[in-house]
C-alpha atoms as a PDB file:
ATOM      1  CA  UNK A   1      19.938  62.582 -16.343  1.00  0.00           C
ATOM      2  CA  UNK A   2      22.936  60.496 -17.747  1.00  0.00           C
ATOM      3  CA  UNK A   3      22.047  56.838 -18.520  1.00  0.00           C
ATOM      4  CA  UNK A   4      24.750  54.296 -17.620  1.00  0.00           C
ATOM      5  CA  UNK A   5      25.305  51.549 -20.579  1.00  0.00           C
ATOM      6  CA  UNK A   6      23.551  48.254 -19.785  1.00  0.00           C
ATOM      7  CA  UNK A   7      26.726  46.508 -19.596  1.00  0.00           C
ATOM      8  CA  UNK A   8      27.923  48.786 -16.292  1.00  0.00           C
ATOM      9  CA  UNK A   9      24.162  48.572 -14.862  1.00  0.00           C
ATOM     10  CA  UNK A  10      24.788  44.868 -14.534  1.00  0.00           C
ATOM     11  CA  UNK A  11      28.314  45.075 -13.354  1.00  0.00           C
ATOM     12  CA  UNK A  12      26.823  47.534 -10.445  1.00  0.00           C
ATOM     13  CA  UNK A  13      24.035  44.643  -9.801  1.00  0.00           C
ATOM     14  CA  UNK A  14      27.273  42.372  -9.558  1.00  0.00           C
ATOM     15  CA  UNK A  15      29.018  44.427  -6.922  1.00  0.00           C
ATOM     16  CA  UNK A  16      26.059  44.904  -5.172  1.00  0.00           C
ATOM     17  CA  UNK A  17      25.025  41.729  -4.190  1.00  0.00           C
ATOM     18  CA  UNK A  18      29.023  40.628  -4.028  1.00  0.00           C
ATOM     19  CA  UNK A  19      28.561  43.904  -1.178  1.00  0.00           C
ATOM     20  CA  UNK A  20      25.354  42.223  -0.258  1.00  0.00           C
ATOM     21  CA  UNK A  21      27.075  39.007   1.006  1.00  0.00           C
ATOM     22  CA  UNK A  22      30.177  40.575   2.795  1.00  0.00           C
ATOM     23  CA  UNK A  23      27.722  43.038   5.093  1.00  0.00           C
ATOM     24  CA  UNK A  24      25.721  39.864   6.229  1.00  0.00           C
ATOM     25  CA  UNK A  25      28.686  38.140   6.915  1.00  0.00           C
ATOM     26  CA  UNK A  26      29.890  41.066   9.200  1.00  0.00           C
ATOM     27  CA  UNK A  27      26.497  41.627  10.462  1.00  0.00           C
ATOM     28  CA  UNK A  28      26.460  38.177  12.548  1.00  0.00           C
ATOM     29  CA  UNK A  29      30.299  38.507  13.161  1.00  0.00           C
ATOM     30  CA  UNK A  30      30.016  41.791  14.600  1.00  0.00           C
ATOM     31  CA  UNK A  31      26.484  42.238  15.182  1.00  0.00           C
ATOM     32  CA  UNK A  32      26.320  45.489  13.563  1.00  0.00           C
ATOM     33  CA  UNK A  33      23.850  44.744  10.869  1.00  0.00           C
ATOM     34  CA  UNK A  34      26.565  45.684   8.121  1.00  0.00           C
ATOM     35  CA  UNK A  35      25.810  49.620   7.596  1.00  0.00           C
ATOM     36  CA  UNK A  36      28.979  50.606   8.349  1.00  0.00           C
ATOM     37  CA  UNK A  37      30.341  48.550   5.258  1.00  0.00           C
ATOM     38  CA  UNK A  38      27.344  48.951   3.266  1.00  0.00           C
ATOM     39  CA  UNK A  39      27.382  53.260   3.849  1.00  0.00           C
ATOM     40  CA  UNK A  40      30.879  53.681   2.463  1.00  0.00           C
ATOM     41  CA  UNK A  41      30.267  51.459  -0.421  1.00  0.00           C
ATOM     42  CA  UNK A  42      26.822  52.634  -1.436  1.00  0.00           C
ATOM     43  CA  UNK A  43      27.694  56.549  -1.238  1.00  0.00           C
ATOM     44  CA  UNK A  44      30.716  55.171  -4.428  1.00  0.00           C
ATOM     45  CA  UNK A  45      28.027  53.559  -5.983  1.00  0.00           C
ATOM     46  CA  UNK A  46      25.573  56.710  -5.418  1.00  0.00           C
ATOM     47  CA  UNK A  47      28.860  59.168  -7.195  1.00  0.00           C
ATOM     48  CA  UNK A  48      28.630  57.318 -10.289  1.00  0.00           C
ATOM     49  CA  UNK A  49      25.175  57.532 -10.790  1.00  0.00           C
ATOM     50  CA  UNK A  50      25.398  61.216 -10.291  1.00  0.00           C
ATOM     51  CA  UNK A  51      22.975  61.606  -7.302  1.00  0.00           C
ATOM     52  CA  UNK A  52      22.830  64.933  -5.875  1.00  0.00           C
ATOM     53  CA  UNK A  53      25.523  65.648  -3.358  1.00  0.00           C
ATOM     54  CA  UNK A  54      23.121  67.554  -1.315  1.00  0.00           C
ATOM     55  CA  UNK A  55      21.056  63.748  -0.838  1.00  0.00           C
ATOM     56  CA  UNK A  56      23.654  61.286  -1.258  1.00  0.00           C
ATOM     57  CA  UNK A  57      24.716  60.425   2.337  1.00  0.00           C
ATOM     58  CA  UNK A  58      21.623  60.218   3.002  1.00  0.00           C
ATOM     59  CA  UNK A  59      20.456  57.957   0.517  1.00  0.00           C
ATOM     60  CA  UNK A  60      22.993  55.640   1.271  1.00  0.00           C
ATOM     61  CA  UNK A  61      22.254  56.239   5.100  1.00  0.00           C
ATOM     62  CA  UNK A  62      18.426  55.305   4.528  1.00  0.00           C
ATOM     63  CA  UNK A  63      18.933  52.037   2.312  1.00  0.00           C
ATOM     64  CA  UNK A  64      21.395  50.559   4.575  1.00  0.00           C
ATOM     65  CA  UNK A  65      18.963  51.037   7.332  1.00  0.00           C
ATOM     66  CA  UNK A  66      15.921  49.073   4.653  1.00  0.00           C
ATOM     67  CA  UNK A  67      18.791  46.346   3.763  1.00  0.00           C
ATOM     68  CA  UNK A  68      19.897  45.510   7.381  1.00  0.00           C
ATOM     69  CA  UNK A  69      16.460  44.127   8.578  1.00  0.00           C
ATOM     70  CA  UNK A  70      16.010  40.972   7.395  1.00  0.00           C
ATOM     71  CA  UNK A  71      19.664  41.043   7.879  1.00  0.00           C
ATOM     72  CA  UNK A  72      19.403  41.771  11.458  1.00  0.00           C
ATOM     73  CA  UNK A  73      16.227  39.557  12.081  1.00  0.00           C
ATOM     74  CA  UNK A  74      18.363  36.461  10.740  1.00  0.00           C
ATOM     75  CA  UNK A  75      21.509  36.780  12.553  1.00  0.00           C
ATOM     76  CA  UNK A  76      19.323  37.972  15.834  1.00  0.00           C
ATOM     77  CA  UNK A  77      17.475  34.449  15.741  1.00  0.00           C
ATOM     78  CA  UNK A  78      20.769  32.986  14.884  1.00  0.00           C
ATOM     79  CA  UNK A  79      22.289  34.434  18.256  1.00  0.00           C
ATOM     80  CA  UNK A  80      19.143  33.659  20.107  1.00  0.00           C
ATOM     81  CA  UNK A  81      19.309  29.821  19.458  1.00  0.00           C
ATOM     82  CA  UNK A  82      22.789  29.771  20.997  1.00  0.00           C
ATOM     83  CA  UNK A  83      20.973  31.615  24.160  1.00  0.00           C
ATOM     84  CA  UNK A  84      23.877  34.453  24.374  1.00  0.00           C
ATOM     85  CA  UNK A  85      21.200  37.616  24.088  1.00  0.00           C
ATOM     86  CA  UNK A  86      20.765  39.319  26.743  1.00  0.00           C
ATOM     87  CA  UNK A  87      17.366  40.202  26.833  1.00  0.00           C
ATOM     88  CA  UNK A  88      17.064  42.031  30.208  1.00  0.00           C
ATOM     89  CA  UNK A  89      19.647  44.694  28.324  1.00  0.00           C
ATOM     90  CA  UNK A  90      17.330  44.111  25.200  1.00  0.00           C
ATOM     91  CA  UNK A  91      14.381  45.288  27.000  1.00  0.00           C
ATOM     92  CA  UNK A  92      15.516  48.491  28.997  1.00  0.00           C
ATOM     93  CA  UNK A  93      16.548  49.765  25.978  1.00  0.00           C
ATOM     94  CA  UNK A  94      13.975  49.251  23.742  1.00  0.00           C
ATOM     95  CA  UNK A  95      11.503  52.378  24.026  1.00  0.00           C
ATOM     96  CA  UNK A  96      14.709  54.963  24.605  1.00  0.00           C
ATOM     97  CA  UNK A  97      16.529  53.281  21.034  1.00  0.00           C
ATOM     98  CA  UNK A  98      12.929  54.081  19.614  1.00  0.00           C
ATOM     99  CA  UNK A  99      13.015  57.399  20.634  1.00  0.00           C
ATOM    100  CA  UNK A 100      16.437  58.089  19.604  1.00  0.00           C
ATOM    101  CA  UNK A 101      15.013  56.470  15.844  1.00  0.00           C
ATOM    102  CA  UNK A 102      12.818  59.121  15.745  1.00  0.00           C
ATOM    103  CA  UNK A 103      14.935  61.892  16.441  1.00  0.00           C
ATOM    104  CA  UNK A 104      17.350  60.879  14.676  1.00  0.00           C
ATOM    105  CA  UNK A 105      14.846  60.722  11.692  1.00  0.00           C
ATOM    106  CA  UNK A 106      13.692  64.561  11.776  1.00  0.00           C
ATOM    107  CA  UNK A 107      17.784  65.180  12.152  1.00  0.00           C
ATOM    108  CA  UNK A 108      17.801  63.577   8.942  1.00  0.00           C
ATOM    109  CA  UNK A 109      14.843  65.687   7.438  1.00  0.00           C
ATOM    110  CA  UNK A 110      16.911  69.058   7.679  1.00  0.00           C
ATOM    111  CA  UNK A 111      20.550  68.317   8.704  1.00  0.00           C
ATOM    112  CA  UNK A 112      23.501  69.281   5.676  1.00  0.00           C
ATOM    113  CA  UNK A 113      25.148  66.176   4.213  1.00  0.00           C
ATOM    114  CA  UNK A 114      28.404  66.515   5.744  1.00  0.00           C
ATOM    115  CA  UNK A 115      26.763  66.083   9.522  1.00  0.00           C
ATOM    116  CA  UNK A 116      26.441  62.614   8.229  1.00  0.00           C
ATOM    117  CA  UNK A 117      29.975  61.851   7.705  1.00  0.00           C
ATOM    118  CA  UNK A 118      31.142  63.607  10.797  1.00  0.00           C
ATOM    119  CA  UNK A 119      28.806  61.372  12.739  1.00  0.00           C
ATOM    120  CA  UNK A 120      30.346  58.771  11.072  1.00  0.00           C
ATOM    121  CA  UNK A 121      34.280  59.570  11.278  1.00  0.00           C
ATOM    122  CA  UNK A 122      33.827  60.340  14.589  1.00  0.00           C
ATOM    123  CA  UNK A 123      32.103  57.103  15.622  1.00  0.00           C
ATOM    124  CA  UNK A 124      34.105  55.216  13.889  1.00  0.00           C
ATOM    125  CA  UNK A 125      37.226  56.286  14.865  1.00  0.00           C
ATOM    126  CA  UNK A 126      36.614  56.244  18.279  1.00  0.00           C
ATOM    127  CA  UNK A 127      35.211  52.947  18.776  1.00  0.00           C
ATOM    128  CA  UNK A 128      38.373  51.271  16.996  1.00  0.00           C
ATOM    129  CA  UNK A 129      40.752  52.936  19.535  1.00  0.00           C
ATOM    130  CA  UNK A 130      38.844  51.438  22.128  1.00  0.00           C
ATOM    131  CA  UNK A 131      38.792  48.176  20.646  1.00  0.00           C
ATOM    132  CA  UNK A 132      42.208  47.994  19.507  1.00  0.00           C
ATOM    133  CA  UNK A 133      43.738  49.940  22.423  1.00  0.00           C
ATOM    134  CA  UNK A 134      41.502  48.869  25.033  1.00  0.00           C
ATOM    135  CA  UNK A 135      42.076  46.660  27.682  1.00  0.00           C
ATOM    136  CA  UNK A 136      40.230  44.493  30.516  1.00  0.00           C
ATOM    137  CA  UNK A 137      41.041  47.484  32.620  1.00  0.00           C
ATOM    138  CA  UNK A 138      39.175  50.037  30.882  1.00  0.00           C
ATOM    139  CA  UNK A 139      35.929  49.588  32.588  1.00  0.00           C
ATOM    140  CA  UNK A 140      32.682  52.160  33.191  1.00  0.00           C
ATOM    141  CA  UNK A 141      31.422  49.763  36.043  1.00  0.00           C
ATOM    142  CA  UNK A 142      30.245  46.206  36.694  1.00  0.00           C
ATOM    143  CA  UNK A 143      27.407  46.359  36.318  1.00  0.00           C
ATOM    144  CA  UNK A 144      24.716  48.718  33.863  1.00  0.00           C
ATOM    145  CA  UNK A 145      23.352  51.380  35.864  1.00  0.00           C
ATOM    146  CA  UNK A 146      19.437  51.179  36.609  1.00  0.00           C
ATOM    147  CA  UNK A 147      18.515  55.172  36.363  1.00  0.00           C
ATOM    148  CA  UNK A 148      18.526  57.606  34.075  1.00  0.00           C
ATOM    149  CA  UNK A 149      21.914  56.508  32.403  1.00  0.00           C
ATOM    150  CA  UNK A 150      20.332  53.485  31.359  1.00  0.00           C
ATOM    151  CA  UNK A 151      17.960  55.651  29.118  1.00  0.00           C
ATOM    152  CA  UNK A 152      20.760  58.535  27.633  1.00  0.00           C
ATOM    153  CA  UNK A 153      22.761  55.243  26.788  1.00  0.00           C
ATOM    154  CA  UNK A 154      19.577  53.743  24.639  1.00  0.00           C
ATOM    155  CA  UNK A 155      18.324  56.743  23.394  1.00  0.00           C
ATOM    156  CA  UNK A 156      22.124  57.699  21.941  1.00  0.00           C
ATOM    157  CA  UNK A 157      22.439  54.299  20.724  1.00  0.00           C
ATOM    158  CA  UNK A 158      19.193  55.128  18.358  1.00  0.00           C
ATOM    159  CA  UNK A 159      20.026  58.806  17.541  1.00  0.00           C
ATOM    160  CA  UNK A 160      23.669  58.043  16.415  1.00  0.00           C
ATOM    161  CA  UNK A 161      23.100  54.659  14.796  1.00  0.00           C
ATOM    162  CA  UNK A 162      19.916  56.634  12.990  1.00  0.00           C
ATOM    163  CA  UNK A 163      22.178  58.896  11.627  1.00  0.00           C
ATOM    164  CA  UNK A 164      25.079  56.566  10.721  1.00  0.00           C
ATOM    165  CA  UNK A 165      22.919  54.175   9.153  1.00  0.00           C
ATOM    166  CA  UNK A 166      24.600  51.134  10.971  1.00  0.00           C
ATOM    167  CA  UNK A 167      22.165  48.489  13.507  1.00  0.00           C
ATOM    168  CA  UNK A 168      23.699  50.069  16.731  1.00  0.00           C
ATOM    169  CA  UNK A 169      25.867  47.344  17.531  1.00  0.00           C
ATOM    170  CA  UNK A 170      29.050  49.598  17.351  1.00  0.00           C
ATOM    171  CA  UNK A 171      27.418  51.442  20.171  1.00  0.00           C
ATOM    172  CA  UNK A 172      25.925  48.733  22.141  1.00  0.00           C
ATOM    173  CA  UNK A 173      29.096  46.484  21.861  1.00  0.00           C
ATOM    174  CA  UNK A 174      31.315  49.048  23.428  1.00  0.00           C
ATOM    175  CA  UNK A 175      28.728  49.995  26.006  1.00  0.00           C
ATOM    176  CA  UNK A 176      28.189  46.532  27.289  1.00  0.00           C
ATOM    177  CA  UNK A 177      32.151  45.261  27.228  1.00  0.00           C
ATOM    178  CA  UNK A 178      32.789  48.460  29.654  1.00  0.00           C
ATOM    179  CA  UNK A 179      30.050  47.018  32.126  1.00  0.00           C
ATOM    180  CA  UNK A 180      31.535  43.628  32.304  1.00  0.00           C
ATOM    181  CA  UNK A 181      30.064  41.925  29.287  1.00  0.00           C
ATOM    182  CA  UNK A 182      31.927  39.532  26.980  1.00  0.00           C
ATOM    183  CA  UNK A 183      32.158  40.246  23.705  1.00  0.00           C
ATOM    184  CA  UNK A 184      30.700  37.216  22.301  1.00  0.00           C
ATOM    185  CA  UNK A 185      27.407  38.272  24.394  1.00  0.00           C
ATOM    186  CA  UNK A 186      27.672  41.758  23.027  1.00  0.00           C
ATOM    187  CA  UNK A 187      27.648  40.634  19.494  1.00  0.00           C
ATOM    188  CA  UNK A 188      24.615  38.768  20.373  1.00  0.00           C
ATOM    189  CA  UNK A 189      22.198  41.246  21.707  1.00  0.00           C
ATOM    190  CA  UNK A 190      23.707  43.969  18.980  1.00  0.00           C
ATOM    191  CA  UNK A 191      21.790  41.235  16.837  1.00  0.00           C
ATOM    192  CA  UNK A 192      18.138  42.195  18.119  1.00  0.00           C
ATOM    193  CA  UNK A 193      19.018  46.114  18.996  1.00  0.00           C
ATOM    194  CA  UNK A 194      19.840  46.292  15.046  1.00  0.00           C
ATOM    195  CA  UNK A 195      16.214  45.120  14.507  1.00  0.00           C
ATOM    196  CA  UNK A 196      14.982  47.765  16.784  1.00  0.00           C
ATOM    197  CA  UNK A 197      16.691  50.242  15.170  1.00  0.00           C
ATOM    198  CA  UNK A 198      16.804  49.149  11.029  1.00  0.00           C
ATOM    199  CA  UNK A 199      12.507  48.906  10.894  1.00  0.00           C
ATOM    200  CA  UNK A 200      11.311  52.329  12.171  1.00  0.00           C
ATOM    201  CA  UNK A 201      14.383  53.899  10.862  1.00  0.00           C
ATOM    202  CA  UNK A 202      13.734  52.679   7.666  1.00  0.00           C
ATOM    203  CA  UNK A 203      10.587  54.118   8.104  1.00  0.00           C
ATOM    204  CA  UNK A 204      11.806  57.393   9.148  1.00  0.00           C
ATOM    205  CA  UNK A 205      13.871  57.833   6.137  1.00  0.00           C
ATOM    206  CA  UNK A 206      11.008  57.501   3.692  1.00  0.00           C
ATOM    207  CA  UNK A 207       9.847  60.618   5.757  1.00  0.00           C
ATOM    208  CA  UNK A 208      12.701  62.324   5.544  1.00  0.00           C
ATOM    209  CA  UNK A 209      13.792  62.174   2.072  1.00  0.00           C
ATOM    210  CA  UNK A 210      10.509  63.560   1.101  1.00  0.00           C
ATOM    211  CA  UNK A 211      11.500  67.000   0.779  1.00  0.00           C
ATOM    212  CA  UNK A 212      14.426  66.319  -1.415  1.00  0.00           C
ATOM    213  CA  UNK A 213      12.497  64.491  -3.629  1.00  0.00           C
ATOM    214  CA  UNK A 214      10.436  67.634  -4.523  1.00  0.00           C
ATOM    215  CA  UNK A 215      13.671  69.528  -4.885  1.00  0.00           C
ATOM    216  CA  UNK A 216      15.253  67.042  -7.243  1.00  0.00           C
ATOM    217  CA  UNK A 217      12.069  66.305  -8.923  1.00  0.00           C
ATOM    218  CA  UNK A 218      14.512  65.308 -12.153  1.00  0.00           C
ATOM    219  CA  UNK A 219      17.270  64.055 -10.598  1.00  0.00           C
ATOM    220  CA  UNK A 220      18.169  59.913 -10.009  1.00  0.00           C
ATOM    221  CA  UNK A 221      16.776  60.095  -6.868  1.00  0.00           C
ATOM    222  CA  UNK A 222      13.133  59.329  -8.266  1.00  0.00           C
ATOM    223  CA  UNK A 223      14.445  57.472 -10.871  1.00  0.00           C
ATOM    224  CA  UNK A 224      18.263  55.567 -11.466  1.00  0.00           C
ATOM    225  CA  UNK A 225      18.611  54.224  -8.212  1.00  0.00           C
ATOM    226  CA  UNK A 226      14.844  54.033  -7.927  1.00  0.00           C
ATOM    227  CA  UNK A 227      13.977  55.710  -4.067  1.00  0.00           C
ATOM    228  CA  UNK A 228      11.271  56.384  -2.029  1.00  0.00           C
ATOM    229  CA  UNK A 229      12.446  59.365   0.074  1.00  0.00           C
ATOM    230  CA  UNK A 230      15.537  58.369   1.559  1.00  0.00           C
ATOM    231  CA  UNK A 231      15.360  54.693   0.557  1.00  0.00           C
ATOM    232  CA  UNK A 232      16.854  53.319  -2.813  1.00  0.00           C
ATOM    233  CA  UNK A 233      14.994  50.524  -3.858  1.00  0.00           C
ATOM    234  CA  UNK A 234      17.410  48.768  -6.657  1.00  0.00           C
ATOM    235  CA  UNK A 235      20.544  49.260  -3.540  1.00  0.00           C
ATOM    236  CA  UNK A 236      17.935  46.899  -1.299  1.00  0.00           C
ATOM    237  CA  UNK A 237      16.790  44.670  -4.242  1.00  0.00           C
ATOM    238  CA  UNK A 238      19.939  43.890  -5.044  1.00  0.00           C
ATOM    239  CA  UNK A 239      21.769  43.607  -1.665  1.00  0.00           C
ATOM    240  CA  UNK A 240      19.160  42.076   0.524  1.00  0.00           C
ATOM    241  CA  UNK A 241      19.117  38.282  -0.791  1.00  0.00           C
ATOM    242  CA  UNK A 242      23.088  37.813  -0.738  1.00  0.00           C
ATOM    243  CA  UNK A 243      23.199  39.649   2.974  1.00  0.00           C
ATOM    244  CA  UNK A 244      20.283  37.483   4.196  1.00  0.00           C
ATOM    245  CA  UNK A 245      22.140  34.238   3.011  1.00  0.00           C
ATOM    246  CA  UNK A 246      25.808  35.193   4.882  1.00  0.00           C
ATOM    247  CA  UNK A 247      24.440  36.546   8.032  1.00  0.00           C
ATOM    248  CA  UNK A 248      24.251  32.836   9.904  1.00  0.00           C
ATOM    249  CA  UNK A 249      27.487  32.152   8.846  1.00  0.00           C
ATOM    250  CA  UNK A 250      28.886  35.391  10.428  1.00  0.00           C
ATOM    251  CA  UNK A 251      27.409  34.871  13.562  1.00  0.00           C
ATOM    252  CA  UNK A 252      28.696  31.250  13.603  1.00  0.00           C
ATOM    253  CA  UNK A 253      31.778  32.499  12.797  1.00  0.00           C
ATOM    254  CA  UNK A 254      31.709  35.140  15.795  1.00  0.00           C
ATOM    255  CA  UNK A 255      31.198  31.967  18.131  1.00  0.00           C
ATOM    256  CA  UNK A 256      34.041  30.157  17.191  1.00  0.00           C
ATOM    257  CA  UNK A 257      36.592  33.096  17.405  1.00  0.00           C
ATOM    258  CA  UNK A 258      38.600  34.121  20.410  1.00  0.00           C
ATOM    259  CA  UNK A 259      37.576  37.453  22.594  1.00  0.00           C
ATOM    260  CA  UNK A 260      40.418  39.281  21.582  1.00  0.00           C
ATOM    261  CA  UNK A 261      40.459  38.452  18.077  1.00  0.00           C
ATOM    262  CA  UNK A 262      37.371  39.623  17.268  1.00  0.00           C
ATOM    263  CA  UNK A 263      37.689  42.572  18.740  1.00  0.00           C
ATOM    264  CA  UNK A 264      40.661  43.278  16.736  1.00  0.00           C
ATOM    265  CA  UNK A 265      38.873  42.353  13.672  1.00  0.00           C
ATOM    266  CA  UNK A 266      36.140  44.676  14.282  1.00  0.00           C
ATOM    267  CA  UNK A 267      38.694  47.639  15.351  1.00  0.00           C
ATOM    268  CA  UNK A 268      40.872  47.548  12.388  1.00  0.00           C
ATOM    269  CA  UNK A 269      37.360  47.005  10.456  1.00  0.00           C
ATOM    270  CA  UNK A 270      35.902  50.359  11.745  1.00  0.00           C
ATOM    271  CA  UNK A 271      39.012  52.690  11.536  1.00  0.00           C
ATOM    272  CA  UNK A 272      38.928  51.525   7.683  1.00  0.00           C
ATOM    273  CA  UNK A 273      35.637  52.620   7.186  1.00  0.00           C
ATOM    274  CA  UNK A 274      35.548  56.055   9.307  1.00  0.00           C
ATOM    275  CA  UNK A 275      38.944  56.773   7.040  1.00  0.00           C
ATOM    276  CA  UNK A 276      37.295  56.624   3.809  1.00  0.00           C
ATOM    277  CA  UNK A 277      35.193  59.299   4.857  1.00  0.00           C
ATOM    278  CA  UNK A 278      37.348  61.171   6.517  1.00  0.00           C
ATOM    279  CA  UNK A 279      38.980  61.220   3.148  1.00  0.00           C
ATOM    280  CA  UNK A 280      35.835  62.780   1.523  1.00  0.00           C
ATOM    281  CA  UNK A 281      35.689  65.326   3.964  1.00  0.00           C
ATOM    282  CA  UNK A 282      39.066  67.066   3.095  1.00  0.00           C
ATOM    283  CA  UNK A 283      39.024  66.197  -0.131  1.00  0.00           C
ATOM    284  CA  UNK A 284      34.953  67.517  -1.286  1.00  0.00           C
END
């Protein structure tokens, strides 16, 4: 395995926590517990290092998922105290985003590495037309349905989220401004559906990166970046502390902003981030 000089080992624990304090900015701006920064960055990080191509997305999948949660605890108690969570949504939701953890988990057991950044490109994309685009118009209903739609809508929100590493809030924010939401509130509950989703899919990824660590036994993914299956432990050492010091500011920040700006923000945001891997898939 190739040893990086101690000198670039420390400017990586630099960038890191720099990357650390951006994503918990954006994760109480946007209430998307900063994956979907964190993801991009992390699979760079992950090249240099020379981690296996056949583990690297999701490696960096797995340790955003470990980083977001005290992330997303902070900036969902941050929301809370300004009393914009809705926690009727917060509740139907919770045992279908659980199940869609789960699956998403064993998808992430056996699933080829690009299925990761299709998920994400696709996502991505997608959700920053709608934001950018959209308008007051572009409605699914009123109000959330009460069936069986309620359900498919939570347990996608944990399957895709799962596999994209992000706290679900890209999901759930679209979701709830088509039923008649604000934005500001959508922000807000994103907050406590990113717990729901960052603890048992951290979980999950130690399970799923199991395999590949018998396959690699020599590779950096038991060593440089130090993991447990799917989870790299010097990515959440480092990253954690910074992101857990931003988040309240984000969210405060989220508060003050207009409706239409921060949807903006968070458009232009995601079509930035599903390009750079839209990149890597042409150019493998």
């Amino acid at each position: 395995m190739p040893q990086l000089p101690v000198a670039e080992i420390i400017e990586l624990a630099i960038a890191l926590m720099a990357v650390g304090a951006l994503a918990g900015f954006l994760a109480g701006l946007f209430g998307v517990g900063g994956g979907a920064i964190l993801v991009p960055v992390l699979y760079e990080l992950f090249r240099i290092m020379d981690v296996p191509l056949e583990t690297r997305m999701p490696l960096c999948v797995g340790t955003s998922l470990a980083i977001m949660i005290p992330t997303a605890v902070r900036s969902y108690m941050t929301h809370r105290k300004h009393s914009s969570v809705d926690m009727d949504i917060l509740r139907r939701w919770t045992v279908p985003i659980l199940a869609g953890v789960i699956a998403g988990s064993f998808i992430a057991r056996y699933a080829p590495e690009q299925v990761f950044k299709y998920v994400f490109v696709a996502v991505a994309w997608s959700a920053s037309a709608r934001l950018i685009l959209g308008k007051e118009n572009w409605k699914l209903g009123d109000t959330f349905p009460t069936g069986p739609f309620m359900k498919i809508y939570g347990l996608g929100i944990g399957l895709l989220s799962t596999l994209m590493g992000i706290g679900g809030g890209l999901f759930s924010n679209l979701l709830m401004t088509m039923y008649g939401k604000t934005i500001h509130q959508s922000v807000a509950t994103s907050s406590g559906i990113a717990v729901l989703i960052s603890i048992p899919g951290t979980i999950g990824y130690i399970y799923a990166g199991w395999p590949a660590a018998a396959k690699f036994p020599d590779s950096t993914i038991l060593q440089f970046p130090l993991a447990i299956g799917y989870i790299s432990l010097l990515g959440a050492i480092m990253v954690m502390p910074t992101s857990l010091l931003t988040a309240p500011f984000g969210a405060k920040a989220a508060h003050a902003m207009s409706k239409r700006a921060l949807e903006i923000a968070f458009g232009v945001y995601l079509f930035i981030m599903g390009s750079r891997f839209a990149i890597a898939l042409i150019y493998k």
